[in-house]
PDB file of N, CA and C in Angstrom:
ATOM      1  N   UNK A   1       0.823  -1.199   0.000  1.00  0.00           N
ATOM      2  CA  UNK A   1       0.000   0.000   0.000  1.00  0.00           C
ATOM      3  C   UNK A   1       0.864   1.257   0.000  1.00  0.00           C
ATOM      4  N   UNK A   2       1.874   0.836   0.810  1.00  0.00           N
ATOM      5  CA  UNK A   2       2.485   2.417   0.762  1.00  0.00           C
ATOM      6  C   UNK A   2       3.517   2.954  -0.520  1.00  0.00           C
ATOM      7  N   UNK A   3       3.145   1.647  -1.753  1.00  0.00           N
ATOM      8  CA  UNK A   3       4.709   1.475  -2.759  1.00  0.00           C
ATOM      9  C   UNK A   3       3.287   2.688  -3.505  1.00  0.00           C
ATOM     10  N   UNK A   4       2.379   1.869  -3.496  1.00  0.00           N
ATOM     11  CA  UNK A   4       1.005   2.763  -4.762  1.00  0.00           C
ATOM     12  C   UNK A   4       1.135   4.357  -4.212  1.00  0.00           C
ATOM     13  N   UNK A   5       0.930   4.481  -2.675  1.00  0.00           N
ATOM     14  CA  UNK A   5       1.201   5.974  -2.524  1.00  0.00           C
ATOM     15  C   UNK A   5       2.578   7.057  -2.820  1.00  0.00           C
ATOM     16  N   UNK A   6       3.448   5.950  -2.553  1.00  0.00           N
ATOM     17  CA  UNK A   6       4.698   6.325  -3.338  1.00  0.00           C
ATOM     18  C   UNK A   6       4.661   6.971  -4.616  1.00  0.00           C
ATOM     19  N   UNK A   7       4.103   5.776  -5.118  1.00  0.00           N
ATOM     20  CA  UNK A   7       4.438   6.041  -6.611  1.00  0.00           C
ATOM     21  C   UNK A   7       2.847   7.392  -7.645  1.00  0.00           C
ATOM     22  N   UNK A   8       2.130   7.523  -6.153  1.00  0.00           N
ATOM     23  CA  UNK A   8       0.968   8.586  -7.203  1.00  0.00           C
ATOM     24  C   UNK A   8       2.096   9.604  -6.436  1.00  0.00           C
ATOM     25  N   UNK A   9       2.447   9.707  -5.685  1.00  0.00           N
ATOM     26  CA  UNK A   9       3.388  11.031  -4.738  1.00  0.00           C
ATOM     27  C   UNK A   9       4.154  11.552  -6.090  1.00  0.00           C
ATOM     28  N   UNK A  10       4.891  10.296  -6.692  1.00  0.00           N
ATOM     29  CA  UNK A  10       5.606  10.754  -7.538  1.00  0.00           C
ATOM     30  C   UNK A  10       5.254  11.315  -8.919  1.00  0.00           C
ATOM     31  N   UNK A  11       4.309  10.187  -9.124  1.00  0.00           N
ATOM     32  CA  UNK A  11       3.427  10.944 -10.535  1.00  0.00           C
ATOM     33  C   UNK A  11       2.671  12.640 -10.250  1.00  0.00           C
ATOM     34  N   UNK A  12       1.847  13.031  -9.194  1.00  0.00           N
ATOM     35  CA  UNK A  12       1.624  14.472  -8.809  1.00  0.00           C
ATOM     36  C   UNK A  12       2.849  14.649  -8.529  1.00  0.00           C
ATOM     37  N   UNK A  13       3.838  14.686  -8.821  1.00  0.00           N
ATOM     38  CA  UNK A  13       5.333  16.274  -8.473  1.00  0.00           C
ATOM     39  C   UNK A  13       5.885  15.997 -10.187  1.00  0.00           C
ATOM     40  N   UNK A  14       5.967  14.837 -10.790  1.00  0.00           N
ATOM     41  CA  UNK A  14       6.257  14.976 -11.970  1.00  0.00           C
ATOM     42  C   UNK A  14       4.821  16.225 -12.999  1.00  0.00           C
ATOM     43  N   UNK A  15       3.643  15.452 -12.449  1.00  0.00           N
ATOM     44  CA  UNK A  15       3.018  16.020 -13.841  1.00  0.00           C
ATOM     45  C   UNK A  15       2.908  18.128 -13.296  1.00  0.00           C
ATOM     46  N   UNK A  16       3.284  18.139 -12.004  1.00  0.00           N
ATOM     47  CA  UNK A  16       3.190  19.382 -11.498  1.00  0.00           C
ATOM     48  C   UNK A  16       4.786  20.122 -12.334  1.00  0.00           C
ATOM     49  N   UNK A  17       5.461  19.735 -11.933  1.00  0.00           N
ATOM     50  CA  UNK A  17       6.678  19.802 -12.285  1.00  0.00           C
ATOM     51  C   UNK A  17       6.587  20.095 -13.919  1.00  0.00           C
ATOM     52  N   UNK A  18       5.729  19.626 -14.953  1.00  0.00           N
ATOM     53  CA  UNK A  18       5.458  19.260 -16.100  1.00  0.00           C
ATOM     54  C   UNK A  18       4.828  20.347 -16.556  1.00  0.00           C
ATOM     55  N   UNK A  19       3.830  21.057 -15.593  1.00  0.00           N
ATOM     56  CA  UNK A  19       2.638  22.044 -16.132  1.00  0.00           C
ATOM     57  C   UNK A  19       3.468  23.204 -15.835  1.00  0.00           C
ATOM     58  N   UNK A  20       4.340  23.163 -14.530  1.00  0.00           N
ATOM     59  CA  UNK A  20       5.289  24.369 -14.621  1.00  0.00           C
ATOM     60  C   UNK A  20       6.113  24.592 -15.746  1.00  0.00           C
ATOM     61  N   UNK A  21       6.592  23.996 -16.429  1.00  0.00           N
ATOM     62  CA  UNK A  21       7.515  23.604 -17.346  1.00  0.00           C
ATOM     63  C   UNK A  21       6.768  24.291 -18.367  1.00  0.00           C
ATOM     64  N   UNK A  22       5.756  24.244 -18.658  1.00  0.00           N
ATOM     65  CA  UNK A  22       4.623  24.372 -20.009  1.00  0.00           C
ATOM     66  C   UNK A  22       4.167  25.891 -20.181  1.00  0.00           C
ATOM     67  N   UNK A  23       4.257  26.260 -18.583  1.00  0.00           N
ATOM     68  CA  UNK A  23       3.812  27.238 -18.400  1.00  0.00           C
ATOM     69  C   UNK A  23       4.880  28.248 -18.660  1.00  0.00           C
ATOM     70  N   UNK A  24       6.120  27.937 -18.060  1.00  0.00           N
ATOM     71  CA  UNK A  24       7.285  28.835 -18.397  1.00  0.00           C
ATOM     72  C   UNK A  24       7.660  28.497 -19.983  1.00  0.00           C
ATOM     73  N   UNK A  25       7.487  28.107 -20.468  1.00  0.00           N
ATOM     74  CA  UNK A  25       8.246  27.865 -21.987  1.00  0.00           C
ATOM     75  C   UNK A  25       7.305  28.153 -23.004  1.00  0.00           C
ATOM     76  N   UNK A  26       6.162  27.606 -22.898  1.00  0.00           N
ATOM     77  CA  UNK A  26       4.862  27.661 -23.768  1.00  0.00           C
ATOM     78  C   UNK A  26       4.610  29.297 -24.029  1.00  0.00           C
ATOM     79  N   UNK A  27       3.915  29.290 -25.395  1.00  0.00           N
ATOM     80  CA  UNK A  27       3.917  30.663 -25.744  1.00  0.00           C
ATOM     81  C   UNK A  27       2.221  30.899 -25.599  1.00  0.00           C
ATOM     82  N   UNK A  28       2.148  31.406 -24.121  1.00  0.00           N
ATOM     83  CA  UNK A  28       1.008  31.764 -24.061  1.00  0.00           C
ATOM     84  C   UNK A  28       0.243  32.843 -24.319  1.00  0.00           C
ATOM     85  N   UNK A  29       0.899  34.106 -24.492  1.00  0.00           N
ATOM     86  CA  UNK A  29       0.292  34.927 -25.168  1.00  0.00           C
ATOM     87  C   UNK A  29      -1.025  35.013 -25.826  1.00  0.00           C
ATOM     88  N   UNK A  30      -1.884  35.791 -25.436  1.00  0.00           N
ATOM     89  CA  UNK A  30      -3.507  36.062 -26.750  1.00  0.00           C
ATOM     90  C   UNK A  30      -2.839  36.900 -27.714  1.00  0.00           C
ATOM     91  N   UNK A  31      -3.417  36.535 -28.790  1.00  0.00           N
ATOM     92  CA  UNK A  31      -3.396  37.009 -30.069  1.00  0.00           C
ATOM     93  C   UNK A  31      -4.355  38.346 -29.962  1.00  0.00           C
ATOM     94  N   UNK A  32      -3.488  39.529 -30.456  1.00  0.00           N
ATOM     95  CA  UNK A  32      -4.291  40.846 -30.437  1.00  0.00           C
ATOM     96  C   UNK A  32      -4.910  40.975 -32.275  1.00  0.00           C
ATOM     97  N   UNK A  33      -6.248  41.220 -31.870  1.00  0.00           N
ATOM     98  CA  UNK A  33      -6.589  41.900 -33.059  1.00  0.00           C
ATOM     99  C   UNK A  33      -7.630  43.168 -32.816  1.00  0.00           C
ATOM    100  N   UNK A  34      -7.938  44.207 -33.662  1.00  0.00           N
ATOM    101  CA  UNK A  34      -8.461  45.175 -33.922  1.00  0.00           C
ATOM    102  C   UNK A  34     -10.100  45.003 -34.145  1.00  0.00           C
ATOM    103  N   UNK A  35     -10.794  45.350 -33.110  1.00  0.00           N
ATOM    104  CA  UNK A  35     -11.975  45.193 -33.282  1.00  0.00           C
ATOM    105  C   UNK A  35     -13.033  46.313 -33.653  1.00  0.00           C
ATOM    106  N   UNK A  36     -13.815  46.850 -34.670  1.00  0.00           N
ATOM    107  CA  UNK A  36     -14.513  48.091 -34.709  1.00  0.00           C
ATOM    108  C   UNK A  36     -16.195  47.685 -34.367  1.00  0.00           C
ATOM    109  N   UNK A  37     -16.899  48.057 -33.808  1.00  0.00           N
ATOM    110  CA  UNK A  37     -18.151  47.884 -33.864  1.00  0.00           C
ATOM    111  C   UNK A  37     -18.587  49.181 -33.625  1.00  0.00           C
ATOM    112  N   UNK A  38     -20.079  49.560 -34.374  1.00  0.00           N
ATOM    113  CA  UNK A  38     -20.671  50.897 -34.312  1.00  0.00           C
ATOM    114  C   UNK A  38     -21.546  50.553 -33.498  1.00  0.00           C
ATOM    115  N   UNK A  39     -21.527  52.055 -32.894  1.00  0.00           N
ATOM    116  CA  UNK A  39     -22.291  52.422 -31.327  1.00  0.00           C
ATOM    117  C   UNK A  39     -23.903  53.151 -31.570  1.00  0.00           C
ATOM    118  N   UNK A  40     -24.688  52.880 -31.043  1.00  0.00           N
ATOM    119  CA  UNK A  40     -25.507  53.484 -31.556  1.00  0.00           C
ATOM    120  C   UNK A  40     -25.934  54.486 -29.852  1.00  0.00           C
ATOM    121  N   UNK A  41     -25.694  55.771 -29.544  1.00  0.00           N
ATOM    122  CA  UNK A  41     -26.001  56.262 -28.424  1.00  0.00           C
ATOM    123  C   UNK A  41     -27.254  56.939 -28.389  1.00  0.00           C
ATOM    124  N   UNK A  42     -28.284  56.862 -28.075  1.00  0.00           N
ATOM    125  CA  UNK A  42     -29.675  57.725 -27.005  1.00  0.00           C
ATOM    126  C   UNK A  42     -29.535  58.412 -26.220  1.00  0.00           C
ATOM    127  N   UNK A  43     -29.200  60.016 -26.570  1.00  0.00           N
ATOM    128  CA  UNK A  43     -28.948  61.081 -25.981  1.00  0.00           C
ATOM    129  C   UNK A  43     -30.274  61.830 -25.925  1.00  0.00           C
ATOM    130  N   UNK A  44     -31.030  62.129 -25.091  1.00  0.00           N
ATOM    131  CA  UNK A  44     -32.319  62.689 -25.039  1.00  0.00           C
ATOM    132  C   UNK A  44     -31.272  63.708 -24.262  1.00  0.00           C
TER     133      UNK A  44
END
């Protein structure tokens, strides 16, 4: 019992270890684009 907890211990710090990794290297950035939409305002 304690080899299975071992071994998920190890799989959560690898796949953590993994998403950090993804996160620092990966090009996460949003894509900018130019949006126009017309306004229609009700000025009484």
């Amino acid at each position: 019992m304690v080899r299975i907890i071992k071994v998920l211990v190890v799989l959560a710090m690898l796949g953590f270890i993994g998403l950090t990794g993804y996160a620092y290297l990966a090009d996460l950035s949003p894509t900018a684009s130019e949006v126009k939409l017309p306004v229609t305002l009700h000025a009484d």
